[in-house]
PDB file of N, CA and C in Angstrom:
ATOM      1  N   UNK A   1       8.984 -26.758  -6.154  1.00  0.00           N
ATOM      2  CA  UNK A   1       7.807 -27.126  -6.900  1.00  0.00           C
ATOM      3  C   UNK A   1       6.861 -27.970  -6.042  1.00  0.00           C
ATOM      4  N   UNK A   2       7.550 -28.885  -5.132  1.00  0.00           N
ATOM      5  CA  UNK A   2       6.629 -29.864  -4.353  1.00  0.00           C
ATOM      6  C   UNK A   2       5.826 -28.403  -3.350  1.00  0.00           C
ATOM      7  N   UNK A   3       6.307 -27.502  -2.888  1.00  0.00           N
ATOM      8  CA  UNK A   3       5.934 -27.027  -2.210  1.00  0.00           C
ATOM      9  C   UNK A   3       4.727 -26.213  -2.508  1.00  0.00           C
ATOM     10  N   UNK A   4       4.881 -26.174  -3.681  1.00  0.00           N
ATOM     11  CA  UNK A   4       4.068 -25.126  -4.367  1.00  0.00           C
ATOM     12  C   UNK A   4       2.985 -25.819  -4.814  1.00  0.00           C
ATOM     13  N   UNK A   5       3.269 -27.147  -5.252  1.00  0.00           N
ATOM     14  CA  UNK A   5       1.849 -27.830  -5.463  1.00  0.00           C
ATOM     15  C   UNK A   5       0.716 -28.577  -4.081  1.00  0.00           C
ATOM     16  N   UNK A   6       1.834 -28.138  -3.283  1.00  0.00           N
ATOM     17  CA  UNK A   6       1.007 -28.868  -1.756  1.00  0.00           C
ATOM     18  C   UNK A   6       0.615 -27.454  -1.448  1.00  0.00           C
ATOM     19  N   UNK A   7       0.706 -26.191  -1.268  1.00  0.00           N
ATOM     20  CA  UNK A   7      -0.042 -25.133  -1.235  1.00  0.00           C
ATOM     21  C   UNK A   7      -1.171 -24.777  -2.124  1.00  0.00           C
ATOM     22  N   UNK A   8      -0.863 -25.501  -3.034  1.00  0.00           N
ATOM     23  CA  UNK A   8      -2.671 -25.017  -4.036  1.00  0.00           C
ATOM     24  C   UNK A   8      -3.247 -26.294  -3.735  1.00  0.00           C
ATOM     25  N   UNK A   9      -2.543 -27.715  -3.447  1.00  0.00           N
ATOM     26  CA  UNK A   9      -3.887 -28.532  -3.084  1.00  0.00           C
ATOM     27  C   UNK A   9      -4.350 -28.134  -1.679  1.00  0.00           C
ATOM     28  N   UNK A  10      -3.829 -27.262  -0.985  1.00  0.00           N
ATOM     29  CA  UNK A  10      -4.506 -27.086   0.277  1.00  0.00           C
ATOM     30  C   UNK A  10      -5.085 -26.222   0.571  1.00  0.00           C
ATOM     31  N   UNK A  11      -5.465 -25.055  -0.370  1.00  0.00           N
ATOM     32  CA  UNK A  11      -6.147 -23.911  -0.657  1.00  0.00           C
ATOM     33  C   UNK A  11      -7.538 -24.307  -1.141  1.00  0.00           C
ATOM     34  N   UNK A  12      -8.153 -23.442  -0.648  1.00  0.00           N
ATOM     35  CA  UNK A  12      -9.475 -23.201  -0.909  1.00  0.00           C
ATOM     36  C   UNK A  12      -9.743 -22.345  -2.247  1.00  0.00           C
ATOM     37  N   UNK A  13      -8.766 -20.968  -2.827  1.00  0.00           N
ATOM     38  CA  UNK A  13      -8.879 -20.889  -3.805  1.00  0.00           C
ATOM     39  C   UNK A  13      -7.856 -20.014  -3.949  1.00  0.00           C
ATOM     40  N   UNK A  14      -7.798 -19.801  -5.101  1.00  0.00           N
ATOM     41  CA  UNK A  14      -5.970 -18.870  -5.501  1.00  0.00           C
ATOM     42  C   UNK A  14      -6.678 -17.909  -6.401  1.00  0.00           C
ATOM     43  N   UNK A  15      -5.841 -16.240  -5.590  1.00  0.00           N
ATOM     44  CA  UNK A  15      -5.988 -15.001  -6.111  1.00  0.00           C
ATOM     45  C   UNK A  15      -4.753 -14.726  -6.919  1.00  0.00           C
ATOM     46  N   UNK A  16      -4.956 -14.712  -7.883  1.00  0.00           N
ATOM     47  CA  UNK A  16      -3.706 -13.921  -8.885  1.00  0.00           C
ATOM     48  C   UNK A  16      -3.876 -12.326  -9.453  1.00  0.00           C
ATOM     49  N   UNK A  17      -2.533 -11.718  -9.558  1.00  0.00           N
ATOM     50  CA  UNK A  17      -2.720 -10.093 -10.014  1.00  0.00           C
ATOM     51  C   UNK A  17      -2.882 -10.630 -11.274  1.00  0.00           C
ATOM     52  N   UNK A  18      -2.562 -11.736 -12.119  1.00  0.00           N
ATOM     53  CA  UNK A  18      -2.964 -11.876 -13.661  1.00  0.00           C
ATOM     54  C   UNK A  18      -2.685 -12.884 -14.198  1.00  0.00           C
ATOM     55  N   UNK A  19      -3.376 -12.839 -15.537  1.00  0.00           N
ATOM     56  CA  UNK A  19      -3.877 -14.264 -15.874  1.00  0.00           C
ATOM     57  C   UNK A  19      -2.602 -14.998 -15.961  1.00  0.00           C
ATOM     58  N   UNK A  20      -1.142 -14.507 -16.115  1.00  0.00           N
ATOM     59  CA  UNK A  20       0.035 -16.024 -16.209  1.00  0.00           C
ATOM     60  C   UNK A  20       0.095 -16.283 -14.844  1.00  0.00           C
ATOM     61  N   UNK A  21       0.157 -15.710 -13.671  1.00  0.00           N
ATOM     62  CA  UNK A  21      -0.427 -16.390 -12.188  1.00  0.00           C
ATOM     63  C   UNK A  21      -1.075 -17.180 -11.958  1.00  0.00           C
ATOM     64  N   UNK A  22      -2.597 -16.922 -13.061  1.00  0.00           N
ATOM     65  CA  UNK A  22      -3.651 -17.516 -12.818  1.00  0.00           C
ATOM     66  C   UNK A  22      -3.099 -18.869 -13.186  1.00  0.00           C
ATOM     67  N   UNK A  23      -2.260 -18.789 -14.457  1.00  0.00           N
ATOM     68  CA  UNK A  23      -1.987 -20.339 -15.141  1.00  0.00           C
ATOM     69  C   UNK A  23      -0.991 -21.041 -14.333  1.00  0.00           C
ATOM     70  N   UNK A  24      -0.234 -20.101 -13.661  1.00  0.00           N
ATOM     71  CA  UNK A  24       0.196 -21.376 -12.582  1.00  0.00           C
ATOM     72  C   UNK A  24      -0.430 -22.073 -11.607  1.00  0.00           C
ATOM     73  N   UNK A  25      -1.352 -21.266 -11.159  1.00  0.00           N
ATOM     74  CA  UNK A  25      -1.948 -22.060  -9.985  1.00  0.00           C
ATOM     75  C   UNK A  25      -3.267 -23.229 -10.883  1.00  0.00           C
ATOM     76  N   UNK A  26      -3.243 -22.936 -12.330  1.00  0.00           N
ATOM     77  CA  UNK A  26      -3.797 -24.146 -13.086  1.00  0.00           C
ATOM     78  C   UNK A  26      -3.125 -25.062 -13.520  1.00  0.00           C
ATOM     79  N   UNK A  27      -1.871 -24.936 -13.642  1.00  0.00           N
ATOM     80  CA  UNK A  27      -1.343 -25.890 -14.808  1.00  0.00           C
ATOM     81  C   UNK A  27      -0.293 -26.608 -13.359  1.00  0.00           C
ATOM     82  N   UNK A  28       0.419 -25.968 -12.728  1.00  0.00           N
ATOM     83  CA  UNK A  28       1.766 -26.278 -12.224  1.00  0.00           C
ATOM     84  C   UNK A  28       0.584 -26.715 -10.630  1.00  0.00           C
ATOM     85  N   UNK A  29      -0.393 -26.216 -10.397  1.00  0.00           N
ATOM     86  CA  UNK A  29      -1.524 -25.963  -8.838  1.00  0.00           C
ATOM     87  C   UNK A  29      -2.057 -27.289  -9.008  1.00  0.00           C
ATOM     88  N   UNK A  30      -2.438 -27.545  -9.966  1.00  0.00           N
ATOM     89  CA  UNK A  30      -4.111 -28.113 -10.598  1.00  0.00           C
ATOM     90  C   UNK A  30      -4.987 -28.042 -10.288  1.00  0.00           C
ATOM     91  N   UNK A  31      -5.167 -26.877 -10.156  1.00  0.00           N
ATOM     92  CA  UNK A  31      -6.481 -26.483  -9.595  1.00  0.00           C
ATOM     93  C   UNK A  31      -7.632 -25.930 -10.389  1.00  0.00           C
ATOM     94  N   UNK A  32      -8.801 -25.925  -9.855  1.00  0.00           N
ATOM     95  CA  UNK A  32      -9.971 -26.022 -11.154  1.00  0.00           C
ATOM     96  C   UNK A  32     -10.212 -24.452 -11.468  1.00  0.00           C
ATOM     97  N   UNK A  33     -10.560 -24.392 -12.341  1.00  0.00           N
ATOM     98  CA  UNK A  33     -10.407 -23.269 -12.920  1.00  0.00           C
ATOM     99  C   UNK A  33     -11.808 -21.957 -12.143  1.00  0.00           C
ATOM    100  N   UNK A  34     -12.714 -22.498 -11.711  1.00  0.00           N
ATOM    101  CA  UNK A  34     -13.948 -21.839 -10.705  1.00  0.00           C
ATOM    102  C   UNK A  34     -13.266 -22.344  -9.656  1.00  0.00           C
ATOM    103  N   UNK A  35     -12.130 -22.073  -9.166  1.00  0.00           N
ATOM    104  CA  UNK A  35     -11.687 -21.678  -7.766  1.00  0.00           C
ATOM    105  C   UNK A  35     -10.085 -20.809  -7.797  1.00  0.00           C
ATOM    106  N   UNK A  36      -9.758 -19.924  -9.204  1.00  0.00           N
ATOM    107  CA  UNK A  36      -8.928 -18.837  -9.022  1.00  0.00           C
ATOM    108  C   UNK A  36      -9.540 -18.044  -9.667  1.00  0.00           C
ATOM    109  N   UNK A  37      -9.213 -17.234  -9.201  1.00  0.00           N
ATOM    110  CA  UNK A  37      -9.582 -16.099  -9.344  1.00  0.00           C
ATOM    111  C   UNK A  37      -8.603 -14.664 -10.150  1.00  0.00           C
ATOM    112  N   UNK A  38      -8.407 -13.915 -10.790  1.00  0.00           N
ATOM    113  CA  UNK A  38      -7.461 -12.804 -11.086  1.00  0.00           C
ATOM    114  C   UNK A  38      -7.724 -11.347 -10.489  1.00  0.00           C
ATOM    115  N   UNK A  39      -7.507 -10.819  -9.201  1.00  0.00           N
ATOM    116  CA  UNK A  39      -7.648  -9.618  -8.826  1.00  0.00           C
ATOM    117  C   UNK A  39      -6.408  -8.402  -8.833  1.00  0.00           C
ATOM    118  N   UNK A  40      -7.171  -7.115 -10.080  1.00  0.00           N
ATOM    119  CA  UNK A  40      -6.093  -6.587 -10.121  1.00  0.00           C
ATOM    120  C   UNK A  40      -5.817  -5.452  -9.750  1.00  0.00           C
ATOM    121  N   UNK A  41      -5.024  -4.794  -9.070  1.00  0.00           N
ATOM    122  CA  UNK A  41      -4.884  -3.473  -8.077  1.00  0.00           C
ATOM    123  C   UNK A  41      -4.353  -2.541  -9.377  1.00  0.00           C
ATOM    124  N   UNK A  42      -5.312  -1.301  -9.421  1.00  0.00           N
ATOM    125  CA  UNK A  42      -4.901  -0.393  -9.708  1.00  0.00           C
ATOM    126  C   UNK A  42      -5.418   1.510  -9.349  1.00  0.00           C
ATOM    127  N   UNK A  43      -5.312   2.325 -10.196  1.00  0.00           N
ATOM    128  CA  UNK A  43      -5.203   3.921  -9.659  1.00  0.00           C
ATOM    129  C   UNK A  43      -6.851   3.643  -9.623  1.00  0.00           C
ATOM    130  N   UNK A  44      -7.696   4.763  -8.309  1.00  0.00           N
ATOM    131  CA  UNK A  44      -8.844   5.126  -8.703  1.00  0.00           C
ATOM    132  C   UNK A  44      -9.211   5.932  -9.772  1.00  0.00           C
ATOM    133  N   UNK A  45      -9.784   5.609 -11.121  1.00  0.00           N
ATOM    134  CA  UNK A  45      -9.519   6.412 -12.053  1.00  0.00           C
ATOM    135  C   UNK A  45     -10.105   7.609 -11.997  1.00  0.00           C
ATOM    136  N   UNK A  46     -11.065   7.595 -10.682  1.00  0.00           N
ATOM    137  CA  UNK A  46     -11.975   8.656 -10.611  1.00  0.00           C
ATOM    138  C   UNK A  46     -10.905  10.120 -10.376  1.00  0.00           C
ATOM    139  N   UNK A  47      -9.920   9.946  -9.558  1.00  0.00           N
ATOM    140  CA  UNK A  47      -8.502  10.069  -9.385  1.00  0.00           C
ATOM    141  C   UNK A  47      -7.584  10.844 -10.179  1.00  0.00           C
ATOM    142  N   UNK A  48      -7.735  10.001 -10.911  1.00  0.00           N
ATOM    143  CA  UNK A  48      -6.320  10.169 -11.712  1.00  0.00           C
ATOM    144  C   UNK A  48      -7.126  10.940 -13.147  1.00  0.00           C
ATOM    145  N   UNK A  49      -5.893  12.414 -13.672  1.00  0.00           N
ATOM    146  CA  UNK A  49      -6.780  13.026 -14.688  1.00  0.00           C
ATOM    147  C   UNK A  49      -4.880  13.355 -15.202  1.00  0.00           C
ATOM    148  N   UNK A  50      -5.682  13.377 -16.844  1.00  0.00           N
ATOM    149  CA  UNK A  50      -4.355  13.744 -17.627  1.00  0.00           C
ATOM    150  C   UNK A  50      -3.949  15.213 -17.215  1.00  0.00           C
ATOM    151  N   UNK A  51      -2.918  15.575 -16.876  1.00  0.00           N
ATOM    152  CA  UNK A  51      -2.243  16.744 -16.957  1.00  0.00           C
ATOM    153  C   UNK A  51      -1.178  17.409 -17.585  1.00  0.00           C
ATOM    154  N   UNK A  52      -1.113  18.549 -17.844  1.00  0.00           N
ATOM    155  CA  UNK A  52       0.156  19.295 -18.736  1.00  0.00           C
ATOM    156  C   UNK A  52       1.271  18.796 -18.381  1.00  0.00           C
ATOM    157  N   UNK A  53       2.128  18.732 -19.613  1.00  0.00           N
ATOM    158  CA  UNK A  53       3.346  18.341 -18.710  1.00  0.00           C
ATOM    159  C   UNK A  53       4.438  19.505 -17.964  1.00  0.00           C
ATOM    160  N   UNK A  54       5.087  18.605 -17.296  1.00  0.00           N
ATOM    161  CA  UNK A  54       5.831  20.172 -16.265  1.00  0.00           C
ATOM    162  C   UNK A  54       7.365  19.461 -16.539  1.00  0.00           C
ATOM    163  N   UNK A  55       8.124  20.473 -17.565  1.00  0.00           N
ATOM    164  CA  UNK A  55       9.501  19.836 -18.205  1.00  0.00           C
ATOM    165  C   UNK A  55      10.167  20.191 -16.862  1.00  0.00           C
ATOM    166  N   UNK A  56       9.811  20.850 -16.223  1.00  0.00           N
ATOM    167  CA  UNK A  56      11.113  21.131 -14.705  1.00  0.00           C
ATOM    168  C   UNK A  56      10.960  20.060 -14.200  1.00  0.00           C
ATOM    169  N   UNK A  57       9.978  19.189 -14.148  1.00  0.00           N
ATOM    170  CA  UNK A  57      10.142  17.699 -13.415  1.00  0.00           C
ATOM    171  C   UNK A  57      11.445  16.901 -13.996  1.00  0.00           C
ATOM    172  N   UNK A  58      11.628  17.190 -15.054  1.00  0.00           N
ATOM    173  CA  UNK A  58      12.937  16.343 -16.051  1.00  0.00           C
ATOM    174  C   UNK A  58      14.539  16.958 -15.716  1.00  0.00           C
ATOM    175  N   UNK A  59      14.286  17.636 -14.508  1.00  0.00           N
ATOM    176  CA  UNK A  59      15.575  18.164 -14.353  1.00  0.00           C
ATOM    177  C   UNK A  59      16.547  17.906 -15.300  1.00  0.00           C
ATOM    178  N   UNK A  60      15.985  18.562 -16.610  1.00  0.00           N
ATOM    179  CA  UNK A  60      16.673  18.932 -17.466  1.00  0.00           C
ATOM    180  C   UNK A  60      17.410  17.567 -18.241  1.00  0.00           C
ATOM    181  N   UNK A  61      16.475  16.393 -18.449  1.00  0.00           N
ATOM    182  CA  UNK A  61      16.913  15.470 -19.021  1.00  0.00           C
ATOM    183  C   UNK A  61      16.222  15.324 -19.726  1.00  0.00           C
ATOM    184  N   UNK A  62      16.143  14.653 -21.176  1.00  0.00           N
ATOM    185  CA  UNK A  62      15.212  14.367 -22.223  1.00  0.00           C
ATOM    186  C   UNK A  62      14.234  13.098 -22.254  1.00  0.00           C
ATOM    187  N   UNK A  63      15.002  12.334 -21.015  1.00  0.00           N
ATOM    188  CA  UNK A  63      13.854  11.218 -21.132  1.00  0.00           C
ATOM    189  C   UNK A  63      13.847  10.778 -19.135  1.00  0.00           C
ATOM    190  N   UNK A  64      12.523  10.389 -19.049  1.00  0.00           N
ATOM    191  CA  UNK A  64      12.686   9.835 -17.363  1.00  0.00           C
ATOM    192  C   UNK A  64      12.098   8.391 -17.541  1.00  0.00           C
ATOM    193  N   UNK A  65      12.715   7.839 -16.696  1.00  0.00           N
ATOM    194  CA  UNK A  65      12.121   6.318 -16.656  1.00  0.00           C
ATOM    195  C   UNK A  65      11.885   5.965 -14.804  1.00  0.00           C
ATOM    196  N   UNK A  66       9.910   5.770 -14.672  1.00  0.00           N
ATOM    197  CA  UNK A  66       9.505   5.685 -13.189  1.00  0.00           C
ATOM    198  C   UNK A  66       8.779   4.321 -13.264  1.00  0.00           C
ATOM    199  N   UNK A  67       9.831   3.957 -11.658  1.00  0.00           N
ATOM    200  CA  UNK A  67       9.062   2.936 -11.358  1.00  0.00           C
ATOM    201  C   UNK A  67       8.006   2.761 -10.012  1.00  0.00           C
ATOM    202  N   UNK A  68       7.070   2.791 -10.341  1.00  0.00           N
ATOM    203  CA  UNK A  68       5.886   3.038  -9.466  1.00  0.00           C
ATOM    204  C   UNK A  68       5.353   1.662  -8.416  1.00  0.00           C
ATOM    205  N   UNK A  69       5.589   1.357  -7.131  1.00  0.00           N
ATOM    206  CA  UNK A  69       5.514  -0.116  -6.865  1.00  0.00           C
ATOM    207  C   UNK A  69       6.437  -0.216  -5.826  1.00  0.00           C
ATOM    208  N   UNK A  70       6.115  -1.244  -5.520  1.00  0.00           N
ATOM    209  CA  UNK A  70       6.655  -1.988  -3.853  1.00  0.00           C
ATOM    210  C   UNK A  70       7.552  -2.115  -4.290  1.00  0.00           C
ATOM    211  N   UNK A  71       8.577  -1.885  -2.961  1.00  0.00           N
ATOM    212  CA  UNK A  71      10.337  -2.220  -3.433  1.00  0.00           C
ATOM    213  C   UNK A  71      10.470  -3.446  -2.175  1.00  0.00           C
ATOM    214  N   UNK A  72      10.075  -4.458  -2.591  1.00  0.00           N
ATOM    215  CA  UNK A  72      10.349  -5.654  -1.579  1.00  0.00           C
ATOM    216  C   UNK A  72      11.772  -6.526  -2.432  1.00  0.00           C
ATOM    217  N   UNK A  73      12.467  -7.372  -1.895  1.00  0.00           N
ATOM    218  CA  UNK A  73      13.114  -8.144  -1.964  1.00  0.00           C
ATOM    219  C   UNK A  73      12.578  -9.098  -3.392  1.00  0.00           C
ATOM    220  N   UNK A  74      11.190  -9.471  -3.471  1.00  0.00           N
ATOM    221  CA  UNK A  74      10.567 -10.364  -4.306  1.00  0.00           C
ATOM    222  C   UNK A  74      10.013  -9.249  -5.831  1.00  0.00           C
ATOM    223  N   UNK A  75      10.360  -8.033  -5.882  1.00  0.00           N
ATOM    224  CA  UNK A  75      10.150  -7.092  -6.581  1.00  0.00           C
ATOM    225  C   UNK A  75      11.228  -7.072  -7.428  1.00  0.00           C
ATOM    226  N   UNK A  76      12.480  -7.446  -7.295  1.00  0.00           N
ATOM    227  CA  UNK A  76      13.574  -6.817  -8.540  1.00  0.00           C
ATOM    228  C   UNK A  76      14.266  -5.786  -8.578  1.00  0.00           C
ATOM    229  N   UNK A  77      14.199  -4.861  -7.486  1.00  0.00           N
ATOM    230  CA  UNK A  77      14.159  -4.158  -7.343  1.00  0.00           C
ATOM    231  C   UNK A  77      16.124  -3.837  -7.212  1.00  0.00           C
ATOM    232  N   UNK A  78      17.090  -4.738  -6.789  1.00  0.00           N
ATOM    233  CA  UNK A  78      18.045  -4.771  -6.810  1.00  0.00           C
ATOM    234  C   UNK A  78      18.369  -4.897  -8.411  1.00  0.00           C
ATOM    235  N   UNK A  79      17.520  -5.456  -9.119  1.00  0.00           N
ATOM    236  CA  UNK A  79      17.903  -5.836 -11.121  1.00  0.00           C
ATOM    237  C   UNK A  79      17.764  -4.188 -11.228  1.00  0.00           C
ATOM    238  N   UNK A  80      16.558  -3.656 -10.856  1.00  0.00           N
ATOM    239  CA  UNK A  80      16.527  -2.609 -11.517  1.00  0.00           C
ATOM    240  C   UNK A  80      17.630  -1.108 -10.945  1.00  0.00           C
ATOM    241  N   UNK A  81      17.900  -1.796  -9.899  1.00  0.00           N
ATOM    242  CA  UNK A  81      19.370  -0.364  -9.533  1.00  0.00           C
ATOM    243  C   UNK A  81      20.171  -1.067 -10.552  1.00  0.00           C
ATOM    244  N   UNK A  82      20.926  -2.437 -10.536  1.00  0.00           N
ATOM    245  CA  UNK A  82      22.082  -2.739 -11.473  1.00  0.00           C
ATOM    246  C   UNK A  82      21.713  -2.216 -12.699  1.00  0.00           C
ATOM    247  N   UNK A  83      20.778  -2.509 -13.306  1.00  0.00           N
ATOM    248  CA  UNK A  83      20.559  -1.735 -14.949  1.00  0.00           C
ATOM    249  C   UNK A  83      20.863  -0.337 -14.689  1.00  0.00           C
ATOM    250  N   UNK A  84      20.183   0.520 -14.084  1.00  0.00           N
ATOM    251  CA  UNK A  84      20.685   1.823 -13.647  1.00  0.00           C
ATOM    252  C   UNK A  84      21.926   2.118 -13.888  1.00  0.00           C
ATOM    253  N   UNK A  85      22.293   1.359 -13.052  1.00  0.00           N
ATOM    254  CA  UNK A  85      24.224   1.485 -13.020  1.00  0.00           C
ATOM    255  C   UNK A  85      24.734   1.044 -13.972  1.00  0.00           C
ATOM    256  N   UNK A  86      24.390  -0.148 -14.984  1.00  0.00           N
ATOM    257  CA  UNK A  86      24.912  -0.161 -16.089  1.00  0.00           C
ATOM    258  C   UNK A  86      25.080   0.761 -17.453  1.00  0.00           C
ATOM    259  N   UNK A  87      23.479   1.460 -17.177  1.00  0.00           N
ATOM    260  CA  UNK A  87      23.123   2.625 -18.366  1.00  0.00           C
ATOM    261  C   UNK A  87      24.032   4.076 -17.741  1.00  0.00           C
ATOM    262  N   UNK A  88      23.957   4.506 -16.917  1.00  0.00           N
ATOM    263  CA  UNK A  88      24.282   5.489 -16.330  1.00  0.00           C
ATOM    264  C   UNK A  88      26.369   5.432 -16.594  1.00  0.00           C
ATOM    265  N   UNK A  89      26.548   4.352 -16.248  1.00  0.00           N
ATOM    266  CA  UNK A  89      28.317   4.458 -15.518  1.00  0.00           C
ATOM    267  C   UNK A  89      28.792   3.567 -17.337  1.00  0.00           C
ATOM    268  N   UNK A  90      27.965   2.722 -17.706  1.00  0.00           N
ATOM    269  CA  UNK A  90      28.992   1.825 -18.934  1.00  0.00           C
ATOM    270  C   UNK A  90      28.521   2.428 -19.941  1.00  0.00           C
ATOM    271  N   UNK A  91      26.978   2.806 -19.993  1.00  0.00           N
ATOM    272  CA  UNK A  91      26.937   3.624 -21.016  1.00  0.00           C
ATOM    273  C   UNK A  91      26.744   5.052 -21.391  1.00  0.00           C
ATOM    274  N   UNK A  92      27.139   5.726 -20.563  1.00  0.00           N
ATOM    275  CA  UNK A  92      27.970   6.719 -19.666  1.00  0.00           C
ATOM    276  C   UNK A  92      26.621   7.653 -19.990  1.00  0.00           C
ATOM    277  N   UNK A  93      25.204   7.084 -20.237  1.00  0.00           N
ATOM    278  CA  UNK A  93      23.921   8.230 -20.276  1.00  0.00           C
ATOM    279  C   UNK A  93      23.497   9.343 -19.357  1.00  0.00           C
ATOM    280  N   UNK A  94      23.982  10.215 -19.238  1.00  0.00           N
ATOM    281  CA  UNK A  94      23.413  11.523 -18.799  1.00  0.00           C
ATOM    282  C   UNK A  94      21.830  12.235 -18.896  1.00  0.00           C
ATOM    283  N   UNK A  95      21.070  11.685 -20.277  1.00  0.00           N
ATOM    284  CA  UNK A  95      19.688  12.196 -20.505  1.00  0.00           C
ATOM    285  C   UNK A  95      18.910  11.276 -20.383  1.00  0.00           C
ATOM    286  N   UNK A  96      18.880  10.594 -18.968  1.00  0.00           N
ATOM    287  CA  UNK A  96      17.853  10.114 -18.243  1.00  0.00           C
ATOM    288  C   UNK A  96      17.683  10.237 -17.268  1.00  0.00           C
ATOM    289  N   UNK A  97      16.349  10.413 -16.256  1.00  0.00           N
ATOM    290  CA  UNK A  97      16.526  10.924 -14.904  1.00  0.00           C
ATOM    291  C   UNK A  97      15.662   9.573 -14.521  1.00  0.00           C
ATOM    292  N   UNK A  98      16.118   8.952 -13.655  1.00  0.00           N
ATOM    293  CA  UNK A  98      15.163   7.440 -12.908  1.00  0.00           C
ATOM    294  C   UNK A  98      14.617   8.156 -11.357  1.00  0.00           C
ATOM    295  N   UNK A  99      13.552   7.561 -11.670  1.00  0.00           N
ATOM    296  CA  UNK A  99      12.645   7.915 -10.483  1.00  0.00           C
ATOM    297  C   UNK A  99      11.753   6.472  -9.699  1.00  0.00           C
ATOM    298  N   UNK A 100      12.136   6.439  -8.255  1.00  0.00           N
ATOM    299  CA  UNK A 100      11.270   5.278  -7.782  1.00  0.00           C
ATOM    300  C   UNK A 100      10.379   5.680  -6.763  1.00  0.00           C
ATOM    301  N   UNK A 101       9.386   5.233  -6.932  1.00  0.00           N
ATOM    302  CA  UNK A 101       8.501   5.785  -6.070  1.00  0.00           C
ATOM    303  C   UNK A 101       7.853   4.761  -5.409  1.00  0.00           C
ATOM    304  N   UNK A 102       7.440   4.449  -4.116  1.00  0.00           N
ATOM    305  CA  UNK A 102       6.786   3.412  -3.290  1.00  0.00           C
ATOM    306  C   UNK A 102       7.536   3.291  -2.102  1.00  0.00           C
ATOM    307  N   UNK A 103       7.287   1.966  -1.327  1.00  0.00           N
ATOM    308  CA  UNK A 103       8.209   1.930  -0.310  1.00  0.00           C
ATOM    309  C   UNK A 103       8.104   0.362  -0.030  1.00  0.00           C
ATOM    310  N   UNK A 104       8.730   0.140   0.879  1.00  0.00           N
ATOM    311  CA  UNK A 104       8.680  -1.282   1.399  1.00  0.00           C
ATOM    312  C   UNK A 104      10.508  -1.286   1.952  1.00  0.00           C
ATOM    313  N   UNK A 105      10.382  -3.048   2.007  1.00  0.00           N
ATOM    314  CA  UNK A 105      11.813  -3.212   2.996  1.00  0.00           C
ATOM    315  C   UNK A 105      13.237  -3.189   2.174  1.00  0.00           C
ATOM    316  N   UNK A 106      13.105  -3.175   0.827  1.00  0.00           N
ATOM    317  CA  UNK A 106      14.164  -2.403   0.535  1.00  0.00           C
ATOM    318  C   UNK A 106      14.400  -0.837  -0.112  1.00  0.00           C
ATOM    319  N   UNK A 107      13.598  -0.502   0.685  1.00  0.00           N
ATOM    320  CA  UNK A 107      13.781   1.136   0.436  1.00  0.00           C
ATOM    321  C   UNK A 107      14.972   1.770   0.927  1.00  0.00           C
ATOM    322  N   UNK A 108      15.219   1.076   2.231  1.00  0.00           N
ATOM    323  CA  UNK A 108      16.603   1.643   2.426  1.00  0.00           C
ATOM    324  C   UNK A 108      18.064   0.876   2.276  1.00  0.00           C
ATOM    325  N   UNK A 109      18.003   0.268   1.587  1.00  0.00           N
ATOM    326  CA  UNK A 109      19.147  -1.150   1.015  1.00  0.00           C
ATOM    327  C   UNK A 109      20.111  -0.187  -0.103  1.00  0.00           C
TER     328      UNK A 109
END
């Protein structure tokens, strides 16, 4: 926590992907509220268009669950294999297909 509040008093201003970010670097930062900012990354929508669905993508499962996003260490990305393995092996589910898509440094972990 000390560390974290000597990094926002020494900042010039704090970018958050969203507003509970934003409230840390206000509440826990103290920092004034016209010097963070919330910038948020997403699809070009110009881009992106609804399409039919294609059930062969479901290799034949009734439901898919994708996670779209950086697979870093600070991502969760180890929570989200263990749930995997819990739904899959304890609750022995067969009609789900998990899909991850992105990359980073634990892509190959």
């Amino acid at each position: 926590m000390l560390a974290e509040r000597l990094t926002f008093r020494t900042a010039n201003v704090a970018i958050a992907t969203n507003e509970s970010y934003r409230e840390v670097a206000l509440v826990r930062g103290g920092m004034n509220r016209d010097r963070t900012f919330v910038v948020r990354s997403c699809p070009d929508l110009n881009r992106v268009r609804k399409q039919a669905p294609r059930p062969e993508l479901m290799e034949g499962r009734r439901y898919m669950v994708v996670y779209l996003g950086v697979m870093g260490r600070q991502d969760g990305i180890d929570l989200w294999l263990q749930s995997i393995a819990t739904i899959v092996h304890q609750q022995k589910r067969e009609d789900i297909l998990f899909v991850l898509i992105g990359a980073g440094t634990e892509l190959l972990h």
